[in-house]
PDB file of N, CA and C in Angstrom:
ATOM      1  N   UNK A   1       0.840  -1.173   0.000  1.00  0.00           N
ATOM      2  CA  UNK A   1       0.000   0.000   0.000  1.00  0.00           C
ATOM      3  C   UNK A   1       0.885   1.235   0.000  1.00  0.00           C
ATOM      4  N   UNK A   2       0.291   2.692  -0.325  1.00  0.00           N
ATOM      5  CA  UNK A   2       1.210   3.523  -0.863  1.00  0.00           C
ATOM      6  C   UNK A   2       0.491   5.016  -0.495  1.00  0.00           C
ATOM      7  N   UNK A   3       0.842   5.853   0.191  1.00  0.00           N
ATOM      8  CA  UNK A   3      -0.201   7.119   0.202  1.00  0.00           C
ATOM      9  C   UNK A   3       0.905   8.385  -0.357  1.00  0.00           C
ATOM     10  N   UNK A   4       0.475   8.819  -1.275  1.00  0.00           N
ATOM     11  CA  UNK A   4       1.752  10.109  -2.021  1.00  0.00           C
ATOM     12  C   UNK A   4       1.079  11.157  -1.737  1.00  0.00           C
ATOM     13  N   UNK A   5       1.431  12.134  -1.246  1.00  0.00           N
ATOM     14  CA  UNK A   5       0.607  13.773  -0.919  1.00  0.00           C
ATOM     15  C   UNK A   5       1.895  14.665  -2.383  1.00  0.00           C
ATOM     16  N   UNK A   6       1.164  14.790  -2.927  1.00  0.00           N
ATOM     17  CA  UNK A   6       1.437  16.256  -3.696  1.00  0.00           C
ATOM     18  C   UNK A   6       1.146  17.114  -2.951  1.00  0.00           C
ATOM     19  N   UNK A   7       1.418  18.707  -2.608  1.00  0.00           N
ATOM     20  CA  UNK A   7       0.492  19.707  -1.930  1.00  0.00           C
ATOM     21  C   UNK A   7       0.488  20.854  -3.126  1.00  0.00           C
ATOM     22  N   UNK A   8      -0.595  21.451  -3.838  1.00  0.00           N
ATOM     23  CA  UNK A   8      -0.224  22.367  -4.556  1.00  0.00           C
ATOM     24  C   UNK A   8       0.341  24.237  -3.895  1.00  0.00           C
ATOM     25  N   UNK A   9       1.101  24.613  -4.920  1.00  0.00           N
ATOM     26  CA  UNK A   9       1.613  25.508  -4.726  1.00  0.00           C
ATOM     27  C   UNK A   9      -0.001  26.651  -4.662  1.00  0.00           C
ATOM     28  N   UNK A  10      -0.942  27.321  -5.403  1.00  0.00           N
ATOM     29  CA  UNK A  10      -1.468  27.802  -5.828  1.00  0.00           C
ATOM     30  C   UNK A  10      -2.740  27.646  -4.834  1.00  0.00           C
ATOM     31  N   UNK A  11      -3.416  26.615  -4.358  1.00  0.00           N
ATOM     32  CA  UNK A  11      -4.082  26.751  -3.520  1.00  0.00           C
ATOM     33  C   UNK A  11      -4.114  25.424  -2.325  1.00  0.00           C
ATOM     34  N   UNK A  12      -4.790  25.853  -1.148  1.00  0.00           N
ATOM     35  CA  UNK A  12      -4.809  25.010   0.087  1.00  0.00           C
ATOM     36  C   UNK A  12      -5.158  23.746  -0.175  1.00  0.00           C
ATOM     37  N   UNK A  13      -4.505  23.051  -1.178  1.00  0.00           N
ATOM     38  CA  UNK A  13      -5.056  21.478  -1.521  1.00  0.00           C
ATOM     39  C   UNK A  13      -3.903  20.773  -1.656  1.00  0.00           C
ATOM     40  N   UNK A  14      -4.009  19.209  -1.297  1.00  0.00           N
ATOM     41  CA  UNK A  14      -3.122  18.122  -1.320  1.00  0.00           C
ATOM     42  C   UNK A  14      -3.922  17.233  -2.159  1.00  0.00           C
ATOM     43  N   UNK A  15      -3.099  16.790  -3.165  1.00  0.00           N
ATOM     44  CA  UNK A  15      -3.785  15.727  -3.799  1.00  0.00           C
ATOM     45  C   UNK A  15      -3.427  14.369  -3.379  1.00  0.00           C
ATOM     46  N   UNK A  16      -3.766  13.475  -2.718  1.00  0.00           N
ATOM     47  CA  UNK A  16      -3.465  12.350  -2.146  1.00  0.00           C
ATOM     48  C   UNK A  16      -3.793  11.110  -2.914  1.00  0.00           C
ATOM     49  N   UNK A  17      -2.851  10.541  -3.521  1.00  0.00           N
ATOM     50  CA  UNK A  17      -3.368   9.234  -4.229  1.00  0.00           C
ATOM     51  C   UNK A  17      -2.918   8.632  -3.260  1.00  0.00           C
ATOM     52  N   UNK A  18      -3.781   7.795  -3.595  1.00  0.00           N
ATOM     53  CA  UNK A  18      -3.838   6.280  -2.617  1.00  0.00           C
ATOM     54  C   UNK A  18      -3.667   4.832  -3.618  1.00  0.00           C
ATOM     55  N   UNK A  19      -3.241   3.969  -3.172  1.00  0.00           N
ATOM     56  CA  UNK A  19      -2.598   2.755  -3.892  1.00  0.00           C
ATOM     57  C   UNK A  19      -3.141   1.507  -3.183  1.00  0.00           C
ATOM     58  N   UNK A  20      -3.270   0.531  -3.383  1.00  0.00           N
ATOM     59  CA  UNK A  20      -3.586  -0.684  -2.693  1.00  0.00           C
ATOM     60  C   UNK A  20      -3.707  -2.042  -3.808  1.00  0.00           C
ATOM     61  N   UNK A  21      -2.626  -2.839  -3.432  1.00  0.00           N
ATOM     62  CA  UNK A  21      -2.645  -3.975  -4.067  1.00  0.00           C
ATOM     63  C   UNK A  21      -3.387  -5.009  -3.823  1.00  0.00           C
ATOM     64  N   UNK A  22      -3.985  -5.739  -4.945  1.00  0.00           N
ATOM     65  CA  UNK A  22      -5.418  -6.508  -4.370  1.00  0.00           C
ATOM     66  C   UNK A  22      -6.001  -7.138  -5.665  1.00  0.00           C
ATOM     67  N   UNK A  23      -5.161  -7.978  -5.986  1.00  0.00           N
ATOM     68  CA  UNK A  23      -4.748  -8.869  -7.863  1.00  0.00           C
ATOM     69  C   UNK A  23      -6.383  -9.316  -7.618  1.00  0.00           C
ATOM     70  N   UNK A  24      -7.116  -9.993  -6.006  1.00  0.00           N
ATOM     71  CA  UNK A  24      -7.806 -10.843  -6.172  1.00  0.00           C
ATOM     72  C   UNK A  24      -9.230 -10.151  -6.080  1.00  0.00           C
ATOM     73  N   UNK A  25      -9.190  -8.890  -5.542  1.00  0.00           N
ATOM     74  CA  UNK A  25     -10.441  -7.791  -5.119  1.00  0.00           C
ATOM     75  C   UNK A  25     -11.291  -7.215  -6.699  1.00  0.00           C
ATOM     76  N   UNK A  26     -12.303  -7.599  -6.803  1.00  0.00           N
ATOM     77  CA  UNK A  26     -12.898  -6.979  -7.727  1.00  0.00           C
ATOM     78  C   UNK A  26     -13.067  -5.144  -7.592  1.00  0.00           C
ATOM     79  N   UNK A  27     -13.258  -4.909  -6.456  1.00  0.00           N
ATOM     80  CA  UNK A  27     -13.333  -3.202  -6.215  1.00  0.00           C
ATOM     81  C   UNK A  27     -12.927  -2.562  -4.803  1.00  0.00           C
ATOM     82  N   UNK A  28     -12.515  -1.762  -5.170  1.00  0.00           N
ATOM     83  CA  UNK A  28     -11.650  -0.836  -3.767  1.00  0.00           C
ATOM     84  C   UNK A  28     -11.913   0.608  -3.621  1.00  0.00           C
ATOM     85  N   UNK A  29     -12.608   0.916  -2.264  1.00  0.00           N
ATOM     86  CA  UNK A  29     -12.913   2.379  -2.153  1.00  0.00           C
ATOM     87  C   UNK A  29     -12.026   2.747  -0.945  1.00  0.00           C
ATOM     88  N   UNK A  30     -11.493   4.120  -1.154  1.00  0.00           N
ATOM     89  CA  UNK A  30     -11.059   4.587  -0.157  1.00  0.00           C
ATOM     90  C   UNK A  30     -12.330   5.759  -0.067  1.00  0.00           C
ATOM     91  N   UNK A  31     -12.846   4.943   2.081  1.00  0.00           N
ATOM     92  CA  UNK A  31     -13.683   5.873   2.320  1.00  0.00           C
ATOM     93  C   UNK A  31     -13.012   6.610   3.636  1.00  0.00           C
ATOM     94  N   UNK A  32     -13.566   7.445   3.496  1.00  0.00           N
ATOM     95  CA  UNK A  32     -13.601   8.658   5.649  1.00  0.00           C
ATOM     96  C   UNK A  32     -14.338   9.942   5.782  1.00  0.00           C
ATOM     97  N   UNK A  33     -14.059   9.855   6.565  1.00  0.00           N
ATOM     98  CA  UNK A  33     -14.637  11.328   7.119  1.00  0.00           C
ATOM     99  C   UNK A  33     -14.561  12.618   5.678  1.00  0.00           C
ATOM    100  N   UNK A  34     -13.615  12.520   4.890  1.00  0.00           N
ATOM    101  CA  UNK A  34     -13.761  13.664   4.074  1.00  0.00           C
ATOM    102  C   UNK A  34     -14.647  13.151   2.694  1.00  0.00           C
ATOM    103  N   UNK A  35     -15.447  11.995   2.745  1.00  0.00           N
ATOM    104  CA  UNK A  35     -16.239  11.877   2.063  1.00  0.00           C
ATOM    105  C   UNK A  35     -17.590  11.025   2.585  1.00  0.00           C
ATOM    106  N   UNK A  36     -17.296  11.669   3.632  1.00  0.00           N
ATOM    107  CA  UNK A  36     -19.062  11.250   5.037  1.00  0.00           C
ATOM    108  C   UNK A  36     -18.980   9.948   4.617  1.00  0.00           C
ATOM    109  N   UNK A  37     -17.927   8.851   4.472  1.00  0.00           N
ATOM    110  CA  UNK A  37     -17.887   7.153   4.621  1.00  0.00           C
ATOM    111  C   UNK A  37     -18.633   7.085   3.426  1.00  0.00           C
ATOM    112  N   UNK A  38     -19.026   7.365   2.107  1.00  0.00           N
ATOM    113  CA  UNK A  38     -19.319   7.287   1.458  1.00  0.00           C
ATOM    114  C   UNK A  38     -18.762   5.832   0.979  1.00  0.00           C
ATOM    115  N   UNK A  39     -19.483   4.628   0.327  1.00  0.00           N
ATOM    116  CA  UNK A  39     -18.366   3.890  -0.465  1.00  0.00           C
ATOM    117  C   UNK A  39     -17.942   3.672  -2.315  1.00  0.00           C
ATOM    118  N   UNK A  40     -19.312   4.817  -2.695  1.00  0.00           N
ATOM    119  CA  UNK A  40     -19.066   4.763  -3.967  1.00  0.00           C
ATOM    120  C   UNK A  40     -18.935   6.486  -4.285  1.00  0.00           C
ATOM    121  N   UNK A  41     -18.564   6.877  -3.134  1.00  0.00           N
ATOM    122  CA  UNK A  41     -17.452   9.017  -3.386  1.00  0.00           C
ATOM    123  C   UNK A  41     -16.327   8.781  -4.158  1.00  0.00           C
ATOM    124  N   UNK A  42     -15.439   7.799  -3.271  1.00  0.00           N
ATOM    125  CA  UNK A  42     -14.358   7.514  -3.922  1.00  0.00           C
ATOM    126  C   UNK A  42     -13.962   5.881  -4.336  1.00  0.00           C
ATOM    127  N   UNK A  43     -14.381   5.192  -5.529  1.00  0.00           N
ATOM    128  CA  UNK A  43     -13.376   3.940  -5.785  1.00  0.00           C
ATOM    129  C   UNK A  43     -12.294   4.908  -6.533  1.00  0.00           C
ATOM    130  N   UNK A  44     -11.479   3.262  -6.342  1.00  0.00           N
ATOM    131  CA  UNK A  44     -10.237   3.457  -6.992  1.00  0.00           C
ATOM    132  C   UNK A  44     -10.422   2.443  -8.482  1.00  0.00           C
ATOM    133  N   UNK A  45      -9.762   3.297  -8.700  1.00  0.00           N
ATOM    134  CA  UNK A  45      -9.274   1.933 -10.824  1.00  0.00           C
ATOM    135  C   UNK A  45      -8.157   0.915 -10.397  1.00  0.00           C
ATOM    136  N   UNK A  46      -8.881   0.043 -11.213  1.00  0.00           N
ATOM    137  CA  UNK A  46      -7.703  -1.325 -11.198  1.00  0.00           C
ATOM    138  C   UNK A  46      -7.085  -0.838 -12.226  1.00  0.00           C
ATOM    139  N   UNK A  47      -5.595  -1.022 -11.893  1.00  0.00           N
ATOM    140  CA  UNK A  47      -4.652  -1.123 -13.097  1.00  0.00           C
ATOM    141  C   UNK A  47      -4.366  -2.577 -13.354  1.00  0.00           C
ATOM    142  N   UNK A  48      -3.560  -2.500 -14.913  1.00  0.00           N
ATOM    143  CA  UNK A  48      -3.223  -4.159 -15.316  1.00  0.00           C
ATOM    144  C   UNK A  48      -2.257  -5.435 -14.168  1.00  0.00           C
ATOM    145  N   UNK A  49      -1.641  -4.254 -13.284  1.00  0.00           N
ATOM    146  CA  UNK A  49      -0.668  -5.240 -12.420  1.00  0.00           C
ATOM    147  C   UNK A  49      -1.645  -5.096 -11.285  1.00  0.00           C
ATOM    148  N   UNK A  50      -2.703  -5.188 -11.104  1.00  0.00           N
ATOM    149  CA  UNK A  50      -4.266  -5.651  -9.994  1.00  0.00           C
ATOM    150  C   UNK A  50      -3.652  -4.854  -8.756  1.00  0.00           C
ATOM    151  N   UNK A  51      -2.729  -3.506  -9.082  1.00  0.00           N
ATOM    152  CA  UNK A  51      -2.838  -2.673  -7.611  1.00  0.00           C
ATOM    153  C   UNK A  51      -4.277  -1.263  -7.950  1.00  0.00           C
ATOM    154  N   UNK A  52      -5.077  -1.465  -7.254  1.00  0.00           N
ATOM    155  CA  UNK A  52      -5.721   0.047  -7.026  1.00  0.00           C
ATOM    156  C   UNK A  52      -5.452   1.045  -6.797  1.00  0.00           C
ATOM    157  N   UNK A  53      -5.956   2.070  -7.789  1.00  0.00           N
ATOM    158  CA  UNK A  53      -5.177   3.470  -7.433  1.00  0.00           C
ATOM    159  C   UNK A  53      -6.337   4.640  -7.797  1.00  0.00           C
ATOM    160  N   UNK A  54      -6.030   5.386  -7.179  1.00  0.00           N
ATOM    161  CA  UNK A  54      -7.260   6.623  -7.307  1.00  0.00           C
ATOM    162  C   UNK A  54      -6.679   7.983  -6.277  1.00  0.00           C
ATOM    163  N   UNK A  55      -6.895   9.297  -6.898  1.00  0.00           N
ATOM    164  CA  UNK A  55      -6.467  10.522  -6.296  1.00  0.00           C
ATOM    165  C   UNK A  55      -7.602  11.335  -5.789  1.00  0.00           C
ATOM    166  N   UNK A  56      -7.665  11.868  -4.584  1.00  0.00           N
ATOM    167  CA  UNK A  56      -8.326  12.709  -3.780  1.00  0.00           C
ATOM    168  C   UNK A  56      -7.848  14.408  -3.902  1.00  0.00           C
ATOM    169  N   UNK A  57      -8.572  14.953  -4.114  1.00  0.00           N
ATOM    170  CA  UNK A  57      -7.977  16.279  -3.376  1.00  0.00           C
ATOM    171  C   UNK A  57      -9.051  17.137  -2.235  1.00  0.00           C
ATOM    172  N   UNK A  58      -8.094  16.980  -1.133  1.00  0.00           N
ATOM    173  CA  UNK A  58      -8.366  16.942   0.437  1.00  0.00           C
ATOM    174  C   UNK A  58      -7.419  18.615   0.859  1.00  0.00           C
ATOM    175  N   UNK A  59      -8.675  19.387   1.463  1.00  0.00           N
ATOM    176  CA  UNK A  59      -7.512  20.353   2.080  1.00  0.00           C
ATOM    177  C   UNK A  59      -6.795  20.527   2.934  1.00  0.00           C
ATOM    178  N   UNK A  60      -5.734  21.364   2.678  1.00  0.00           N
ATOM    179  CA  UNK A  60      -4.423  21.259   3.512  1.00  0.00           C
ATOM    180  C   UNK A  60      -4.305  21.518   4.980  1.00  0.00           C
ATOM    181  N   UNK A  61      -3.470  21.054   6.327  1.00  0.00           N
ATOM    182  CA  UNK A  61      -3.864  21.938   7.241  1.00  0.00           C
ATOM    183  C   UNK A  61      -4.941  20.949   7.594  1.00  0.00           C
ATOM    184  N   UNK A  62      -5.240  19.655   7.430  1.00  0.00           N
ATOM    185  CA  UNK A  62      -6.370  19.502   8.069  1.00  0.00           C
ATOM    186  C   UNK A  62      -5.883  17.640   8.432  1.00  0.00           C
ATOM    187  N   UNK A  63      -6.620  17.422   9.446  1.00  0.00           N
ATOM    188  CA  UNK A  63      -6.768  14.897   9.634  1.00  0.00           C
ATOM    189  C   UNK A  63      -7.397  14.852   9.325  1.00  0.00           C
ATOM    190  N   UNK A  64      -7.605  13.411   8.521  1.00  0.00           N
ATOM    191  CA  UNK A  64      -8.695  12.980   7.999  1.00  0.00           C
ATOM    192  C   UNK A  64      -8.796  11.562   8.632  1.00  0.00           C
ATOM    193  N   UNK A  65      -9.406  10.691   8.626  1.00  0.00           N
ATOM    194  CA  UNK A  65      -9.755   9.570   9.097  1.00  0.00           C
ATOM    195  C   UNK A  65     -10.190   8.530   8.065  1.00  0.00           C
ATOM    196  N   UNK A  66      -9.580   7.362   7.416  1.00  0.00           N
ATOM    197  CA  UNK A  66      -9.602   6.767   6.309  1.00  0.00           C
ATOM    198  C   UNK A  66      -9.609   5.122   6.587  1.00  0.00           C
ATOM    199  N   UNK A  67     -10.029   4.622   6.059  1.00  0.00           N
ATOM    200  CA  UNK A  67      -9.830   2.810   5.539  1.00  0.00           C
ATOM    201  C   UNK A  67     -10.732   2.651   4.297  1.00  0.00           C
ATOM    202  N   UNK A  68      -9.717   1.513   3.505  1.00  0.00           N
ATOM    203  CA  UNK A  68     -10.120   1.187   2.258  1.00  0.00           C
ATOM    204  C   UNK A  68     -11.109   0.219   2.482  1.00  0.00           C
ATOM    205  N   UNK A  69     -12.120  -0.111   1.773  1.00  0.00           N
ATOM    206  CA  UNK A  69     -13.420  -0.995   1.367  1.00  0.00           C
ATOM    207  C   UNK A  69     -12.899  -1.891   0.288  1.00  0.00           C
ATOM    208  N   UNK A  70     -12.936  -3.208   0.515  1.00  0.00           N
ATOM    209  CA  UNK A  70     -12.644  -4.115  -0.604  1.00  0.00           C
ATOM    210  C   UNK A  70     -13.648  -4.595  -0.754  1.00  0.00           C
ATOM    211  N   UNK A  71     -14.410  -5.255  -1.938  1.00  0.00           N
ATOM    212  CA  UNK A  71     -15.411  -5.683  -2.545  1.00  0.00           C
ATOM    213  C   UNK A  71     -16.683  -5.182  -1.985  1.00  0.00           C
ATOM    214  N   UNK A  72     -16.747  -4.175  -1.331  1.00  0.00           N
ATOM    215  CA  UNK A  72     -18.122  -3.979  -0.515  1.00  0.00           C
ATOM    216  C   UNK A  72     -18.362  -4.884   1.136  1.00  0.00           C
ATOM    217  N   UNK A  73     -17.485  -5.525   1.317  1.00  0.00           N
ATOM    218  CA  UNK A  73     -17.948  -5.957   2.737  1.00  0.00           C
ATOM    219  C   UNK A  73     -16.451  -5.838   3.815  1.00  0.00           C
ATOM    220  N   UNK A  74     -15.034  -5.929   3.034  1.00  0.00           N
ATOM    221  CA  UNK A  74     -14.067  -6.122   4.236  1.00  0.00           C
ATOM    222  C   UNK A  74     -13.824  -4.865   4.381  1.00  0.00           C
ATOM    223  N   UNK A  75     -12.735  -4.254   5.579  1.00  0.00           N
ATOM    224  CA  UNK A  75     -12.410  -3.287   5.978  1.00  0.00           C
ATOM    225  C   UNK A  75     -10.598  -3.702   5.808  1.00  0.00           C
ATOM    226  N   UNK A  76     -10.104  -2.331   5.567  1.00  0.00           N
ATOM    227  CA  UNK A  76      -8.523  -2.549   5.181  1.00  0.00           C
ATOM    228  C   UNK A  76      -7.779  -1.010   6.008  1.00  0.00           C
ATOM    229  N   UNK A  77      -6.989  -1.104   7.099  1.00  0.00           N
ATOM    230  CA  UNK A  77      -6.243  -0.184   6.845  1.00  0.00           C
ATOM    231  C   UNK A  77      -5.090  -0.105   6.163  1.00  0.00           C
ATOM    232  N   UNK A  78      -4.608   1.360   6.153  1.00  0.00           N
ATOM    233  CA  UNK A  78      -3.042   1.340   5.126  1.00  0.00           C
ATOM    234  C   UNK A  78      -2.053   1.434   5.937  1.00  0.00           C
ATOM    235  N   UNK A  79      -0.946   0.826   5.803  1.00  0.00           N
ATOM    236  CA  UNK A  79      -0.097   0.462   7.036  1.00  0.00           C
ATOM    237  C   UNK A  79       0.854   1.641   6.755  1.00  0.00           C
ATOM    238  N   UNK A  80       0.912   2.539   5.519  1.00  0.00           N
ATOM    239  CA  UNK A  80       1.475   3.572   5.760  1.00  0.00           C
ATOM    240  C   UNK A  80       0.746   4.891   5.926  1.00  0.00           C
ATOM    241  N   UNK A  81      -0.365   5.083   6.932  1.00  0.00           N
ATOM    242  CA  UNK A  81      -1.178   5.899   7.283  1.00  0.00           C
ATOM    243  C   UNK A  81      -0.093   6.740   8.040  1.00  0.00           C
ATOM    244  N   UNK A  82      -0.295   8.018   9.034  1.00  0.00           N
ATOM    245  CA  UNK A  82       0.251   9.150   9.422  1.00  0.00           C
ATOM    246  C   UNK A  82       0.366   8.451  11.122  1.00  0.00           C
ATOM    247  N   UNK A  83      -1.199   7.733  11.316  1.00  0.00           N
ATOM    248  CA  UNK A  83      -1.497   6.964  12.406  1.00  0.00           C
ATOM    249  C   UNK A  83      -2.673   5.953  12.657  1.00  0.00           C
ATOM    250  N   UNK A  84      -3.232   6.356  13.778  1.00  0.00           N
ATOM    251  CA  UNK A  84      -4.649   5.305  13.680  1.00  0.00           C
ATOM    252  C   UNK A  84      -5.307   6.236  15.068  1.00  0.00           C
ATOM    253  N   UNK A  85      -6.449   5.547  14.840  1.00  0.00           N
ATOM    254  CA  UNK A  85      -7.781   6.035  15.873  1.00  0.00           C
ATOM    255  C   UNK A  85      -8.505   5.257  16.067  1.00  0.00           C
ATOM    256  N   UNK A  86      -8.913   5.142  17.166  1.00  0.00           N
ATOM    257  CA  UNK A  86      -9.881   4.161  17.301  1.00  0.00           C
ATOM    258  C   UNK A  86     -11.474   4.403  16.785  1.00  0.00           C
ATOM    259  N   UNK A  87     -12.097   3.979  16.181  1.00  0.00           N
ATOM    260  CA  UNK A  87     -13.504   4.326  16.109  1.00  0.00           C
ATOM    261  C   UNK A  87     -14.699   3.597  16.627  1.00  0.00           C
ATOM    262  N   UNK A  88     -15.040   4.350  17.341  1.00  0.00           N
ATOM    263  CA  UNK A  88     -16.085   3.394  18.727  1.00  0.00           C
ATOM    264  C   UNK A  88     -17.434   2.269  17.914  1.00  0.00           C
ATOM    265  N   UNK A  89     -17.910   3.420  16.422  1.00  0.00           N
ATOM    266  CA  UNK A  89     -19.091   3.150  15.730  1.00  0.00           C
ATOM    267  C   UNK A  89     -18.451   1.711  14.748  1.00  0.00           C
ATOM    268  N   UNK A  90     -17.300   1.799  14.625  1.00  0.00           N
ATOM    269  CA  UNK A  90     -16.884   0.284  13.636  1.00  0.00           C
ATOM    270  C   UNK A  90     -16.061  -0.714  14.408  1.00  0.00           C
ATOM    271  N   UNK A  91     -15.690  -0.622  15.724  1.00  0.00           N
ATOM    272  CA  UNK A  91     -14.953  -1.110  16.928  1.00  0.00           C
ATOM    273  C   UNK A  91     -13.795  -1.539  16.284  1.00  0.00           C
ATOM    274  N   UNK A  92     -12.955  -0.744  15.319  1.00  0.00           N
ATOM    275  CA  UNK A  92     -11.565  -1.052  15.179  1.00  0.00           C
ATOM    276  C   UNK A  92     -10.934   0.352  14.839  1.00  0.00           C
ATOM    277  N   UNK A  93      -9.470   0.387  14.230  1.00  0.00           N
ATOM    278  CA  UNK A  93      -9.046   1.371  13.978  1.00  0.00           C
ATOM    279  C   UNK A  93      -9.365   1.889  12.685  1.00  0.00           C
ATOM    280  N   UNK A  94      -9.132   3.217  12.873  1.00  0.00           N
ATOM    281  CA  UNK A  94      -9.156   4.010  11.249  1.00  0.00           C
ATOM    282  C   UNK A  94      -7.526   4.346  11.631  1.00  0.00           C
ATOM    283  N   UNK A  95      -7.196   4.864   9.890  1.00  0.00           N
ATOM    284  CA  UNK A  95      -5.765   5.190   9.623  1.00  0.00           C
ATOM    285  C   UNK A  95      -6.046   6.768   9.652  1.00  0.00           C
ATOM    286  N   UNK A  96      -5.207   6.908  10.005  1.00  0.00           N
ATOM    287  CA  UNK A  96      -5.038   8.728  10.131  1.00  0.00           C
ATOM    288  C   UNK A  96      -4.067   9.630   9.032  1.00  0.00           C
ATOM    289  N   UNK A  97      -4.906  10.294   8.381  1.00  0.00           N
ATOM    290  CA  UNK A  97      -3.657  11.237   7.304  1.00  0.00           C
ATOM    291  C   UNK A  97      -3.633  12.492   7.932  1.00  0.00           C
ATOM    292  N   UNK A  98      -2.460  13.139   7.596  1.00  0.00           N
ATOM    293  CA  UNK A  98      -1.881  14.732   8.424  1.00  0.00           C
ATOM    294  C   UNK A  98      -1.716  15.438   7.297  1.00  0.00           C
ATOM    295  N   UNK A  99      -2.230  16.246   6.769  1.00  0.00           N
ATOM    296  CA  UNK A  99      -2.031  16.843   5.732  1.00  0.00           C
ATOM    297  C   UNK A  99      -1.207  18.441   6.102  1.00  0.00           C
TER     298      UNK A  99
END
């Protein structure tokens, strides 16, 4: 798994792609708080080597609270998140980004 922050020069935004390998997952959303857990705000595209990838732009200056959705039912964090949190409503952790 892979999280890249661009931050643009021009205005208060980070574009954050997110990556997740998953040859065997038919679909992958990265959901959180900056898209109210939505699971179809953000999927990601399969590329030909079956890693998922898809870009956000999230503003700067701000945490967000994230885990990826695989096929619609598992929960995934990214082990290169910023951190983690506990979340009382899904009784495990979310990954934390620091923008």
């Amino acid at each position: 798994m892979a999280i890249k922050k661009q931050y643009l020069k021009t205005k208060p935004i980070c574009k954050v792609t997110f990556s997740v390998p998953a040859e065997e997952a038919k679909s992958v959303a990265v959901i959180g708080n900056f898209n109210e857990w939505n699971s179809e705000a953000t999927e990601l595209k399969k590329l030909k080597n079956g890693t998922f990838k898809g870009t956000v732009d999230l503003a700067s200056n701000n945490s967000y609270e994230f885990r990826y959705l695989i096929d619609e039912k598992s929960y995934l964090n990214d082990t290169e998140a910023d951190g983690f949190a506990w979340n009382e409503f899904a009784g495990a952790d979310n990954g934390i980004i620091n923008l």
